[in-house]
N, C-alpha and C. Protein backbone atom coordinates (compact mmCIF):
# COMPACT_ATOMS: atom_id res chain seq x y z
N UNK A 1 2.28 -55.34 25.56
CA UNK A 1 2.63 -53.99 25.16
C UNK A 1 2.51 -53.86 23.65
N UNK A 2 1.73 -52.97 23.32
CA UNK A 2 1.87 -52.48 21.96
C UNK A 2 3.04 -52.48 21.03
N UNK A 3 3.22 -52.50 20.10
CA UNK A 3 4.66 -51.76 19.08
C UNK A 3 3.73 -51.29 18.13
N UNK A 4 4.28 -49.93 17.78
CA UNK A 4 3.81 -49.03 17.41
C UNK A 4 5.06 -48.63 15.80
N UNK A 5 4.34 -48.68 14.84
CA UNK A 5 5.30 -47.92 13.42
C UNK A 5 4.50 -46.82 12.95
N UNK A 6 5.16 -45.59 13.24
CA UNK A 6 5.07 -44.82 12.82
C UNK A 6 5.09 -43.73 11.47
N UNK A 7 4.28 -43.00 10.35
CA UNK A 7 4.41 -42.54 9.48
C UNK A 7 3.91 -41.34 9.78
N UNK A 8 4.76 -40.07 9.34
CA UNK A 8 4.80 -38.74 9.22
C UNK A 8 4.35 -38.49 7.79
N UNK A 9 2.86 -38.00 7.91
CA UNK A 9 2.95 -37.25 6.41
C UNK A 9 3.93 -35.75 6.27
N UNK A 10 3.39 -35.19 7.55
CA UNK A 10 4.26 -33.59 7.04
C UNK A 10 4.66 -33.79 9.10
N UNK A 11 5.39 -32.83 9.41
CA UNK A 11 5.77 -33.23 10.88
C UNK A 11 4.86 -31.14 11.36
N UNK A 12 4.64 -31.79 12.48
CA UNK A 12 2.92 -30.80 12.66
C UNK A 12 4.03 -29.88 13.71
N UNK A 13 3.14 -28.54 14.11
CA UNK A 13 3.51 -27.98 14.76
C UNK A 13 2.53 -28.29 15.94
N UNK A 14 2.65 -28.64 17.26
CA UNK A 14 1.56 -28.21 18.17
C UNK A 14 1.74 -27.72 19.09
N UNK A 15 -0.14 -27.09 19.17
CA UNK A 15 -0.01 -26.00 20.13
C UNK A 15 -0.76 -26.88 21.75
N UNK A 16 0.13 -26.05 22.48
CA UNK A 16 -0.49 -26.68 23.52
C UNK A 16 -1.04 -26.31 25.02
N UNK A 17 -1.35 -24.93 24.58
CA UNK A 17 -1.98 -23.91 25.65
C UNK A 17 -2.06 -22.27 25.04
N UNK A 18 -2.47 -21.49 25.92
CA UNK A 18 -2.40 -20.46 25.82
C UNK A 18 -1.23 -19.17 25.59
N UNK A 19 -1.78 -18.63 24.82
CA UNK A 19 -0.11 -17.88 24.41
C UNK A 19 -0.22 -16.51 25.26
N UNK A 20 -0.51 -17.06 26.71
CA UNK A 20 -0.99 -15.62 27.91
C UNK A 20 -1.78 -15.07 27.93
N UNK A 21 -2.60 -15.11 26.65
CA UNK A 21 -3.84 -14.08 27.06
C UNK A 21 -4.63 -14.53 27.44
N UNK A 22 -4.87 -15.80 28.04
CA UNK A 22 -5.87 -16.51 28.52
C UNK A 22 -5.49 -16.74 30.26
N UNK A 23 -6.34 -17.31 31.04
CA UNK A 23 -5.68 -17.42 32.35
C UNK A 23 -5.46 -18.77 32.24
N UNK A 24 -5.34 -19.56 31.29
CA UNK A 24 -4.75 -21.02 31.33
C UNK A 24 -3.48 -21.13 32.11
N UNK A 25 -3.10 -21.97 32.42
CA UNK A 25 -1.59 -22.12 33.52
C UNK A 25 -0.80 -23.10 32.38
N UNK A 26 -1.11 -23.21 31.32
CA UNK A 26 -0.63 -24.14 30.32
C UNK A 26 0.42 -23.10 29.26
N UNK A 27 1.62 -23.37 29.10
CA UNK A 27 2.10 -22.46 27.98
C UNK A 27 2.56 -23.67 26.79
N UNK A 28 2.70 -22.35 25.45
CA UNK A 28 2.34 -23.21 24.33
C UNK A 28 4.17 -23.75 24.11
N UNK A 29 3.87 -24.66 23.55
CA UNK A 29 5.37 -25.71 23.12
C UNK A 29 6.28 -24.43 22.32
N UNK A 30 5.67 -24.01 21.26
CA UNK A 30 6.44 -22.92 20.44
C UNK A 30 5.93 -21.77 20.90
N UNK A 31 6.97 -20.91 20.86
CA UNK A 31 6.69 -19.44 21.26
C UNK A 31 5.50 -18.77 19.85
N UNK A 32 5.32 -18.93 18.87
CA UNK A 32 5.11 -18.63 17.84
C UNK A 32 3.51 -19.04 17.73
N UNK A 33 3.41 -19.67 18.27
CA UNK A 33 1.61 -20.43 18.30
C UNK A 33 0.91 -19.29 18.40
N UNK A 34 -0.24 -19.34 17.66
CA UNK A 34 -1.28 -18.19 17.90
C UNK A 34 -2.71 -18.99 17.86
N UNK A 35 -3.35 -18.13 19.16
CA UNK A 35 -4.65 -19.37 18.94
C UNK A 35 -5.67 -18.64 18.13
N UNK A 36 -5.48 -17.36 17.21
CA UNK A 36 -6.22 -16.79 16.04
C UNK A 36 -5.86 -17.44 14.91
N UNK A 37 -5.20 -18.81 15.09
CA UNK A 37 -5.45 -19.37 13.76
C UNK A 37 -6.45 -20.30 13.97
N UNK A 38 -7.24 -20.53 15.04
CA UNK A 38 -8.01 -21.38 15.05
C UNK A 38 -9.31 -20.92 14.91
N UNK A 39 -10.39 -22.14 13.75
CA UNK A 39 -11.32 -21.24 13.35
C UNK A 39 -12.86 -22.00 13.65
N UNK A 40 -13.56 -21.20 13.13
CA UNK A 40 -14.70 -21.56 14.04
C UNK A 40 -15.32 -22.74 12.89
N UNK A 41 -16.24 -24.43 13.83
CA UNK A 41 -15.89 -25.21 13.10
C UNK A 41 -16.23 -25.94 14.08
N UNK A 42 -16.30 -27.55 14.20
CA UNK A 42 -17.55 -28.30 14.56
C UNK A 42 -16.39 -29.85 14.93
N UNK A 43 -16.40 -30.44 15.71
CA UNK A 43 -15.75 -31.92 15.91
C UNK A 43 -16.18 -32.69 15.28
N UNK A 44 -17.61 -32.60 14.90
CA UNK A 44 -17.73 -33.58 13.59
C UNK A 44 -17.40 -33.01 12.41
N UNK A 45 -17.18 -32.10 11.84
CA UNK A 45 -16.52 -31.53 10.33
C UNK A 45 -15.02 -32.09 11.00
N UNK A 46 -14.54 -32.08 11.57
CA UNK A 46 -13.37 -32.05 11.29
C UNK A 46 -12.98 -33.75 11.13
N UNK A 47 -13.61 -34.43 12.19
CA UNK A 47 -14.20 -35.75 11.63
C UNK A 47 -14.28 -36.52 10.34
N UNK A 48 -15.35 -35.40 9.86
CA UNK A 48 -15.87 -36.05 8.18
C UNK A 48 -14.52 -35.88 7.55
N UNK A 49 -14.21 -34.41 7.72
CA UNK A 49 -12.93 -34.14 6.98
C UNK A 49 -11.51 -35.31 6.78
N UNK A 50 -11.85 -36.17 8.03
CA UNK A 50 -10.73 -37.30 8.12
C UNK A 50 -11.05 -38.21 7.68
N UNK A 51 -12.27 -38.52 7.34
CA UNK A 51 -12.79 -40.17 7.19
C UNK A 51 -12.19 -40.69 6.26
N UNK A 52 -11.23 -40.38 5.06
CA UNK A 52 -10.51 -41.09 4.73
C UNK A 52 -8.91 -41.47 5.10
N UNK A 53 -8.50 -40.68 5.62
CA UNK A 53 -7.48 -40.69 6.00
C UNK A 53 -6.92 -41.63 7.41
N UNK A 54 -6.21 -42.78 6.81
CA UNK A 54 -5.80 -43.78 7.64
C UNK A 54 -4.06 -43.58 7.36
N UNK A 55 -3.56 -44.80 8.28
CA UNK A 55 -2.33 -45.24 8.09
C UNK A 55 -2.35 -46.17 6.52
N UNK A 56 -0.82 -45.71 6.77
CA UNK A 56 -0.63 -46.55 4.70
C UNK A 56 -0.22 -48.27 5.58
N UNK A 57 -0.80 -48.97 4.57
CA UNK A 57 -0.42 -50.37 5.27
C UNK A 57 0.76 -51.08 5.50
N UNK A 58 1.29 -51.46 7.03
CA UNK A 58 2.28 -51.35 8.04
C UNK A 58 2.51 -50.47 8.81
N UNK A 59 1.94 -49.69 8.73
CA UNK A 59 1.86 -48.22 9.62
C UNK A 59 0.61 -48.54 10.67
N UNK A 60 1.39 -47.94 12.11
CA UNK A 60 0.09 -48.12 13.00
C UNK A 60 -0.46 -46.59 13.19
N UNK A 61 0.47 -45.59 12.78
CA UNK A 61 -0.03 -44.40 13.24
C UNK A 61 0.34 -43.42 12.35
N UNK A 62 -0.89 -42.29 12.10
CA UNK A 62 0.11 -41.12 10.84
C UNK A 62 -0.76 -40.16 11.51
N UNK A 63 0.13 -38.92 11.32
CA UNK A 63 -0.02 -37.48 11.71
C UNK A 63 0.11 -36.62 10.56
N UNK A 64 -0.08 -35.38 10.83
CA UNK A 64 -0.42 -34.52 9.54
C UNK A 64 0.11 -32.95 9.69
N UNK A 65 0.37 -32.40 8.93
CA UNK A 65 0.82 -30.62 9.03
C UNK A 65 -0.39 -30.24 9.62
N UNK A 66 -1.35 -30.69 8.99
CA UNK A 66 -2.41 -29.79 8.91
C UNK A 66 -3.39 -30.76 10.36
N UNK A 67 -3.61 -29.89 11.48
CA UNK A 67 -4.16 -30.07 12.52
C UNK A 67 -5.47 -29.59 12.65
N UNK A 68 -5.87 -28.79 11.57
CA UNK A 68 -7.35 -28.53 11.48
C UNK A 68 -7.95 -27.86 13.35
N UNK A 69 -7.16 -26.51 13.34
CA UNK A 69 -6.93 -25.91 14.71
C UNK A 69 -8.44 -25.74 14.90
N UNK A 70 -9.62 -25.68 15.45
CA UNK A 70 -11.06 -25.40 15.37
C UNK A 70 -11.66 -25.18 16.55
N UNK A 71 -11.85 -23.78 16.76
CA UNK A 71 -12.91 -23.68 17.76
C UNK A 71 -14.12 -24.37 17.78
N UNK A 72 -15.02 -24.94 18.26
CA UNK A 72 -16.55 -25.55 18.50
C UNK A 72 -17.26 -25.55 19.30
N UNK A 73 -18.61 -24.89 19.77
CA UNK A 73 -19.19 -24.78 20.49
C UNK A 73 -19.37 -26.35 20.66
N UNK A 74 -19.79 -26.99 22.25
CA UNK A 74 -20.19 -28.17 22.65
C UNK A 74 -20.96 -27.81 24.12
N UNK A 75 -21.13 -28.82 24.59
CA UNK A 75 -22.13 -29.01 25.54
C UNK A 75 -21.25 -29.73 27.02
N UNK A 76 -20.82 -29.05 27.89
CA UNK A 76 -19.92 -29.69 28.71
C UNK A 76 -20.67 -30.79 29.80
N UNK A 77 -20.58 -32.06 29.96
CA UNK A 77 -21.11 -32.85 30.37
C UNK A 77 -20.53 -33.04 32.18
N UNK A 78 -19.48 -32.64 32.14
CA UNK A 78 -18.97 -32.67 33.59
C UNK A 78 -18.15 -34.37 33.71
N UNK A 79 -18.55 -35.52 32.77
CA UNK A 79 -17.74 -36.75 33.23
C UNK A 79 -16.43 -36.59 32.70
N UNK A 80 -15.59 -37.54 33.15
CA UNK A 80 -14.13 -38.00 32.73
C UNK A 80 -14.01 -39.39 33.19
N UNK A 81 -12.90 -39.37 32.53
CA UNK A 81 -12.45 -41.01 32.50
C UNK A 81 -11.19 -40.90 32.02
N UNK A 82 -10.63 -42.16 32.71
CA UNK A 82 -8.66 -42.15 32.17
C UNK A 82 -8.22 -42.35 30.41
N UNK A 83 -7.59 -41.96 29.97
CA UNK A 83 -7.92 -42.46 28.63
C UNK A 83 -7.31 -43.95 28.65
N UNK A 84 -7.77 -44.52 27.57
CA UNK A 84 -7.69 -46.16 27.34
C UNK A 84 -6.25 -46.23 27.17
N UNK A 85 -5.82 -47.36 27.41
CA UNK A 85 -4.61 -47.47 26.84
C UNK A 85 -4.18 -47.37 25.76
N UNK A 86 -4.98 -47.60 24.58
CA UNK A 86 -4.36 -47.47 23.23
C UNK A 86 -4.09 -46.06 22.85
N UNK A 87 -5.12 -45.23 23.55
CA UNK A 87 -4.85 -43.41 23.45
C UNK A 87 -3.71 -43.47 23.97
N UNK A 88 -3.09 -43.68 25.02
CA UNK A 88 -2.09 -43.36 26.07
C UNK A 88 -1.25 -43.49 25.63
N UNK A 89 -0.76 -44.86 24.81
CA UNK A 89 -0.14 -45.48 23.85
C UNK A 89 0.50 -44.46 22.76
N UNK A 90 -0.87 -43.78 21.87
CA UNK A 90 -0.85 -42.88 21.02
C UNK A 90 -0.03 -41.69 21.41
N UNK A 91 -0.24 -41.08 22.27
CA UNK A 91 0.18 -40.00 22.85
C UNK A 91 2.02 -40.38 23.62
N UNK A 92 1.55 -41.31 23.59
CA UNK A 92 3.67 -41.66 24.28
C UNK A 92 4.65 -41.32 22.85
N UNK A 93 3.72 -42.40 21.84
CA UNK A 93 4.41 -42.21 20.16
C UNK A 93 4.33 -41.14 19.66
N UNK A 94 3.13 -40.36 20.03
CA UNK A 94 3.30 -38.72 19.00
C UNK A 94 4.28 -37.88 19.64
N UNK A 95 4.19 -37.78 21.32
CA UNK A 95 5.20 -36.95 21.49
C UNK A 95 6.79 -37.14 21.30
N UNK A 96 6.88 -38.90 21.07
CA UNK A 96 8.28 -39.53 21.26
C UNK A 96 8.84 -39.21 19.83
N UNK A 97 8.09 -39.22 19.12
CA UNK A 97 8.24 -39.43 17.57
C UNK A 97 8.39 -37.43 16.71
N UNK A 98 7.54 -36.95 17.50
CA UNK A 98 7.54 -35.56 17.07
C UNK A 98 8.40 -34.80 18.12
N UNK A 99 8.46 -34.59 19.29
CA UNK A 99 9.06 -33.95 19.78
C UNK A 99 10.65 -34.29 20.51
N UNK A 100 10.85 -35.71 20.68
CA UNK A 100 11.57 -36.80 20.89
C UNK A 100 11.39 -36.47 23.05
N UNK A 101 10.37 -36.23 23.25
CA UNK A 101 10.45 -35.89 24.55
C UNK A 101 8.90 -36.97 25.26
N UNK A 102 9.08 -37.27 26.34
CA UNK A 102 7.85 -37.84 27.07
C UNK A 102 6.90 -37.40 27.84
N UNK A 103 6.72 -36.19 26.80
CA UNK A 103 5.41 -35.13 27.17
C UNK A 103 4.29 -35.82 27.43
N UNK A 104 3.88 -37.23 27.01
CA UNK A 104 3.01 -37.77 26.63
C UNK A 104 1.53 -37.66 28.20
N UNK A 105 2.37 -36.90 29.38
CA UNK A 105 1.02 -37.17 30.98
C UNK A 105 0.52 -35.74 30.04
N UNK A 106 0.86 -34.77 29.32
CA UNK A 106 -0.08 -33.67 28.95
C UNK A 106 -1.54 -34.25 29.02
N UNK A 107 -1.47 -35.37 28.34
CA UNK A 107 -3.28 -35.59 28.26
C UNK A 107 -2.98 -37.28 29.02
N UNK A 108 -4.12 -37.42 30.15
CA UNK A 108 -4.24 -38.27 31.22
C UNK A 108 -5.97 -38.94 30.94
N UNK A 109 -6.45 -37.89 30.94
CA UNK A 109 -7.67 -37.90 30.91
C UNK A 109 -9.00 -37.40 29.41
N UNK A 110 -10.11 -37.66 29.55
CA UNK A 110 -10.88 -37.46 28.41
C UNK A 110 -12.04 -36.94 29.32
N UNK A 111 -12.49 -36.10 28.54
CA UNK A 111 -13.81 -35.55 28.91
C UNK A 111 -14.81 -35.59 27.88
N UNK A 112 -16.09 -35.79 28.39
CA UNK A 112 -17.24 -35.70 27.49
C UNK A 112 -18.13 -34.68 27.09
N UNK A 113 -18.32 -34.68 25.64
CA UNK A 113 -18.58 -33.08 25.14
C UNK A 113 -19.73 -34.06 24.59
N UNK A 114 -20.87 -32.82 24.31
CA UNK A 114 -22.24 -33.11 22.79
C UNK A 114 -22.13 -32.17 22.45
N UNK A 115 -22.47 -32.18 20.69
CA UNK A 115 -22.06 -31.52 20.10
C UNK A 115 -23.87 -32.00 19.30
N UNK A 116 -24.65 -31.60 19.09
CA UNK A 116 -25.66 -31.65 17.86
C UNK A 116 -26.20 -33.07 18.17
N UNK A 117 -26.29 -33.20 19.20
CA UNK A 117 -26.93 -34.59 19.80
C UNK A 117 -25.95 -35.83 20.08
N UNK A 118 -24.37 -35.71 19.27
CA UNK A 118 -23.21 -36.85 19.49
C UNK A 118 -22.84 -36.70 20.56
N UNK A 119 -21.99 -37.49 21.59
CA UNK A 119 -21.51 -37.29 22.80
C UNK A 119 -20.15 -38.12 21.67
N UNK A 120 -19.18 -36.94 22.42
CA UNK A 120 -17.35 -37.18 22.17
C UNK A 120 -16.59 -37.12 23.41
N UNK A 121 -15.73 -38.54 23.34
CA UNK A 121 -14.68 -38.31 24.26
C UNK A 121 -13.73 -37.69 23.84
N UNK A 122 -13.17 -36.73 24.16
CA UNK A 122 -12.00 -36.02 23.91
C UNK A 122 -10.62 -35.80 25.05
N UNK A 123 -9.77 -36.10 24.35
CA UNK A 123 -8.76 -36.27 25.66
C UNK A 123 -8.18 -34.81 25.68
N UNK A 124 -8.23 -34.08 27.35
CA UNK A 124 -7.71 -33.08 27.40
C UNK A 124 -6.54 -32.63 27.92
N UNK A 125 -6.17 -31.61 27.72
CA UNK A 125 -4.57 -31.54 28.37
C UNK A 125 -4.96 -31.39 30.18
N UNK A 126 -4.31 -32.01 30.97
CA UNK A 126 -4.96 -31.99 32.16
C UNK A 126 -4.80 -30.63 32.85
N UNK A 127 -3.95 -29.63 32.41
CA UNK A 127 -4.26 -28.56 33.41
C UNK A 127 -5.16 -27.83 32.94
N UNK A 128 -6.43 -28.59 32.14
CA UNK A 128 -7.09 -27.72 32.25
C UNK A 128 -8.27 -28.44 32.53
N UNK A 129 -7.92 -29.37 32.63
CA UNK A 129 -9.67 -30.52 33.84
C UNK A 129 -10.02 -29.43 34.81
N UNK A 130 -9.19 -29.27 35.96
CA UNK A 130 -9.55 -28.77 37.01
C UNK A 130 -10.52 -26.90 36.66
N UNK A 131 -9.73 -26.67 35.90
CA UNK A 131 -10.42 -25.73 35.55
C UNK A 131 -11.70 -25.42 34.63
N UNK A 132 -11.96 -26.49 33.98
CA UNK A 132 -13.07 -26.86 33.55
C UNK A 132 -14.15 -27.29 34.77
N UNK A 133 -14.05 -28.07 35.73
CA UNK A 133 -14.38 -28.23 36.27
C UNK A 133 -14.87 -27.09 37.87
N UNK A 134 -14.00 -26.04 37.82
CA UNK A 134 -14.34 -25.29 38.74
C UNK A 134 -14.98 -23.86 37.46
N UNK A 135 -14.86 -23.42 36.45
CA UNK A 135 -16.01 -22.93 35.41
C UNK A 135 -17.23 -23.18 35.11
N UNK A 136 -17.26 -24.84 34.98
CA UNK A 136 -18.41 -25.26 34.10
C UNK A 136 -19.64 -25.95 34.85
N UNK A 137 -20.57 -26.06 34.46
CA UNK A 137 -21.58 -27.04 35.03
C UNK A 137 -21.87 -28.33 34.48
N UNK A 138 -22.18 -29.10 34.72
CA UNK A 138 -22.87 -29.87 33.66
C UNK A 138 -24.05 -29.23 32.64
N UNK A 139 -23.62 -29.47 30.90
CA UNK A 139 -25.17 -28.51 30.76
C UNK A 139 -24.91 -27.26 29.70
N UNK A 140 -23.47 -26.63 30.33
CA UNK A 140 -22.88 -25.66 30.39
C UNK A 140 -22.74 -25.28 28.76
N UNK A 141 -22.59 -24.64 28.16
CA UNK A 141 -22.25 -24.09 26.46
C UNK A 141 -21.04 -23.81 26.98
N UNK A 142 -19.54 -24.53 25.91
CA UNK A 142 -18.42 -24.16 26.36
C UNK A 142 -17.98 -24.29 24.76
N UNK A 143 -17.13 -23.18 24.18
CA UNK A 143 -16.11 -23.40 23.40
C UNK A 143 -15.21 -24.14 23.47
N UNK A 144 -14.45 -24.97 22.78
CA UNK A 144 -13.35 -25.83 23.27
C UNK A 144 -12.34 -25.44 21.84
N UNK A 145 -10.85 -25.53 22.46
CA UNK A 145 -9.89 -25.78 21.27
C UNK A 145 -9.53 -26.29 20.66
N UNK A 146 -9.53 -27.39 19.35
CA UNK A 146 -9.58 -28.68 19.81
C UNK A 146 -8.23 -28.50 18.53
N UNK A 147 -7.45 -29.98 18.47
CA UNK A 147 -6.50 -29.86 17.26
C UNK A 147 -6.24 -31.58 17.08
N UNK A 148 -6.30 -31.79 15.47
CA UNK A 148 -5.94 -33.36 15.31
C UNK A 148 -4.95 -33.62 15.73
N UNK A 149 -4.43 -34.27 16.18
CA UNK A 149 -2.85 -35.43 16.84
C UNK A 149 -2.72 -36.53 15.51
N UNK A 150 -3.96 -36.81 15.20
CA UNK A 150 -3.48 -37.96 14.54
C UNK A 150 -4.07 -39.44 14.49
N UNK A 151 -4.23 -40.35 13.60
CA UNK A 151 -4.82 -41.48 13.23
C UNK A 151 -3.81 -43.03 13.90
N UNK A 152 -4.57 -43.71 14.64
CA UNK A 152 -4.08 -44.64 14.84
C UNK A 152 -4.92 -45.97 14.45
N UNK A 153 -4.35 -46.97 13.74
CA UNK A 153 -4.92 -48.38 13.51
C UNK A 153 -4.57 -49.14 14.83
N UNK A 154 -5.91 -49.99 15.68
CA UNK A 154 -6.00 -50.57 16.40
C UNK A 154 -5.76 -52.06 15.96
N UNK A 155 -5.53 -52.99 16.91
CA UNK A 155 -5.10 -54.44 16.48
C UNK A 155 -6.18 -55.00 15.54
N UNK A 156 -7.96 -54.79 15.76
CA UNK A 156 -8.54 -55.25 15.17
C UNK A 156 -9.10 -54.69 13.96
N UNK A 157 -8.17 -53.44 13.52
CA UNK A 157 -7.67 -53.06 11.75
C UNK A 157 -8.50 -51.66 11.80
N UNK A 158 -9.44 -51.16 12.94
CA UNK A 158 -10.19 -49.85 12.97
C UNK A 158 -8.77 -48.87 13.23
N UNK A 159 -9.39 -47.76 12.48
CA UNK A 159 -8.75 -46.45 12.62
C UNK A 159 -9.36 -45.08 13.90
N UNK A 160 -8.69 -44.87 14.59
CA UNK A 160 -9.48 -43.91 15.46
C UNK A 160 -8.86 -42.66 15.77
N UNK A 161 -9.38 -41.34 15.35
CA UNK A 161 -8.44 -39.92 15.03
C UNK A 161 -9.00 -39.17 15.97
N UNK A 162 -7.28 -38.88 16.33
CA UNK A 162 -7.47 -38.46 18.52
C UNK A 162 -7.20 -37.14 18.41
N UNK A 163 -8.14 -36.18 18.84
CA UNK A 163 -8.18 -34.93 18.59
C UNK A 163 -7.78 -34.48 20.06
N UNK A 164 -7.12 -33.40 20.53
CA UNK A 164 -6.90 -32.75 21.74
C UNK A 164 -7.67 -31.84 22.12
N UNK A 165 -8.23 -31.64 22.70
CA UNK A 165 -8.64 -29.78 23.78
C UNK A 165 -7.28 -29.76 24.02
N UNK A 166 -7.24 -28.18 23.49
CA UNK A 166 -5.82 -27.67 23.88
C UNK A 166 -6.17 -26.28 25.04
N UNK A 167 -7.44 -26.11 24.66
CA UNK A 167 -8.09 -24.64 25.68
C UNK A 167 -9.35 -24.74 25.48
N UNK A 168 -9.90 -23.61 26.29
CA UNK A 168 -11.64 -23.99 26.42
C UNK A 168 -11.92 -22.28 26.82
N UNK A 169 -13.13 -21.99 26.55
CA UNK A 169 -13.62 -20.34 26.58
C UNK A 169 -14.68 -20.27 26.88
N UNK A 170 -15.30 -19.65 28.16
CA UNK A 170 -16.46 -20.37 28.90
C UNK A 170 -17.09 -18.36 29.29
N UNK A 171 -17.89 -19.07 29.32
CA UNK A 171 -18.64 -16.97 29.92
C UNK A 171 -18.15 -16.44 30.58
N UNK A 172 -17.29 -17.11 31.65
CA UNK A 172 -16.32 -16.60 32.59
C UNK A 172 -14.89 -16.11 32.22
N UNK A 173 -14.42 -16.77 30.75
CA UNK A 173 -13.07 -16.21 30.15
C UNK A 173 -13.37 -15.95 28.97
N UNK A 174 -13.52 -14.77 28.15
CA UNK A 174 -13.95 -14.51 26.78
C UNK A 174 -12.56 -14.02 26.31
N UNK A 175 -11.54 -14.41 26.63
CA UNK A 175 -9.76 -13.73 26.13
C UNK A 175 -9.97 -14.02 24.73
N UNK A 176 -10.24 -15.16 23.84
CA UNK A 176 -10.18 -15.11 22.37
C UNK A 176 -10.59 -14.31 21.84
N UNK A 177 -12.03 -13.29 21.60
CA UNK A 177 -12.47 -12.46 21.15
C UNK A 177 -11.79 -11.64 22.06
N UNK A 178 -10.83 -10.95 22.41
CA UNK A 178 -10.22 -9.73 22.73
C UNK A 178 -8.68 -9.92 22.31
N UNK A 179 -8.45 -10.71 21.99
CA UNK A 179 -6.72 -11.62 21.50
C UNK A 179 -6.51 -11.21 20.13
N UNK A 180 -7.92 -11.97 19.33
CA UNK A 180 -8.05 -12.20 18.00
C UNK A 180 -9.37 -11.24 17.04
N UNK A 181 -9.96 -10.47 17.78
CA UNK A 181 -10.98 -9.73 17.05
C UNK A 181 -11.99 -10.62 17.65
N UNK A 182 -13.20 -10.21 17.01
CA UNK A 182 -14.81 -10.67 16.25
C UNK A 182 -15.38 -9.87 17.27
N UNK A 183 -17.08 -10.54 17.22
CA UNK A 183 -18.29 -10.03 17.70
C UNK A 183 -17.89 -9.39 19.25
C-alpha cells in the first residue's frame, strides 16, 4: 500500500458535474460552480502549462486553486480501462485531504481521447461513461470538460498530472452554448 504526504498550494474548489442545464445525472459538489468559467483550450496547453510544477521534496502529491477549468475539442476513441492504482490512490488522497469525504469511486475508470494526433487517458467521472458511450461513436468530435486534480510523484521519482472529465458536449447536447453564450 502506498503512503501518501500531501501538500496544498491553495485548497481548489471542484466542480463535478453539471449545474442542470445539461442532462448529466451528475450534480456539482458546490452549489456555486458554473461551467461558463470554463474556457476554450487544449489538454496539451494545459499540460505544457504544468510541466513545471511538481511536489516540493517529501511531498507525494500537490494540488492547486487554479484548476485550469478547459473546454477541448478531442476525438472520442470509445476504449476504457480501470484506472491504475496509483490514480486510484490519487483520487482516495484528493478527496480525503480536500473534502475529508471518500468520494474517491467518482472516477473508476479512464477513457481515451486524441487530441492533434496524442492519444490521452483521462479518468472520468463514471456517470458519465455510460453516457458517453450511448452518444458517441468511436471517431466521434466530442468536447470534453476537463479540470486539473493535481500532481502526483510516483515511487520511481516521475511526476504525473491527473486531469478529470467532469462533462462532455456532443451534437446531441449543445446546453453550454445556450447556458453560457457564444456561436
Amino acid at each position: 500500500m502506498m503512503r501518501w504526504t500531501a501538500f496544498l498550494a491553495t485548497v481548489a474548489t471542484v466542480s463535478c458535474a453539471a449545474s442542470g442545464t445539461g442532462p448529466s445525472p451528475v450534480r456539482p459538489q458546490i452549489a456555486t460552480t458554473s461551467w461558463c468559467r470554463y474556457h476554450d483550450g487544449s489538454v496539451r496547453a494545459i499540460l505544457d502549462t504544468l510541466a513545471d510544477f511538481r511536489p516540493r521534496p517529501g511531498f507525494d502529491l500537490l494540488t492547486s486553486g487554479d484548476q485550469f477549468p478547459t473546454r477541448a475539442t478531442v476525438v472520442y476513441t470509445g476504449e476504457s480501462r480501470q484506472l491504475t492504482p496509483q490514480i486510484r490512490a490519487f483520487f482516495t488522497v484528493f478527496f480525503r485531504v480536500l473534502y475529508r469525504t471518500t468520494d474517491s469511486l467518482r472516477y473508476q475508470h479512464e477513457e481515451r481521447f486524441g487530441e492533434n494526433g496524442i492519444d490521452y487517458w483521462l479518468p472520468v467521472q463514471e456517470p458519465l461513461i455510460a453516457k458517453m458511450g450511448q452518444e458517441l461513436a468511436s471517431g466521434d468530435s466530442v468536447t470534453i470538460f476537463a479540470l486539473y486534480h493535481g500532481t502526483y510523484t510516483a515511487p520511481d521519482s516521475t511526476n504525473t498530472r491527473v486531469l478529470g472529465v467532469t462533462e462532455f458536449e456532443s451534437r446531441h447536447r449543445e446546453w453550454f452554448t445556450k447556458a453560457c453564450g457564444g456561436p
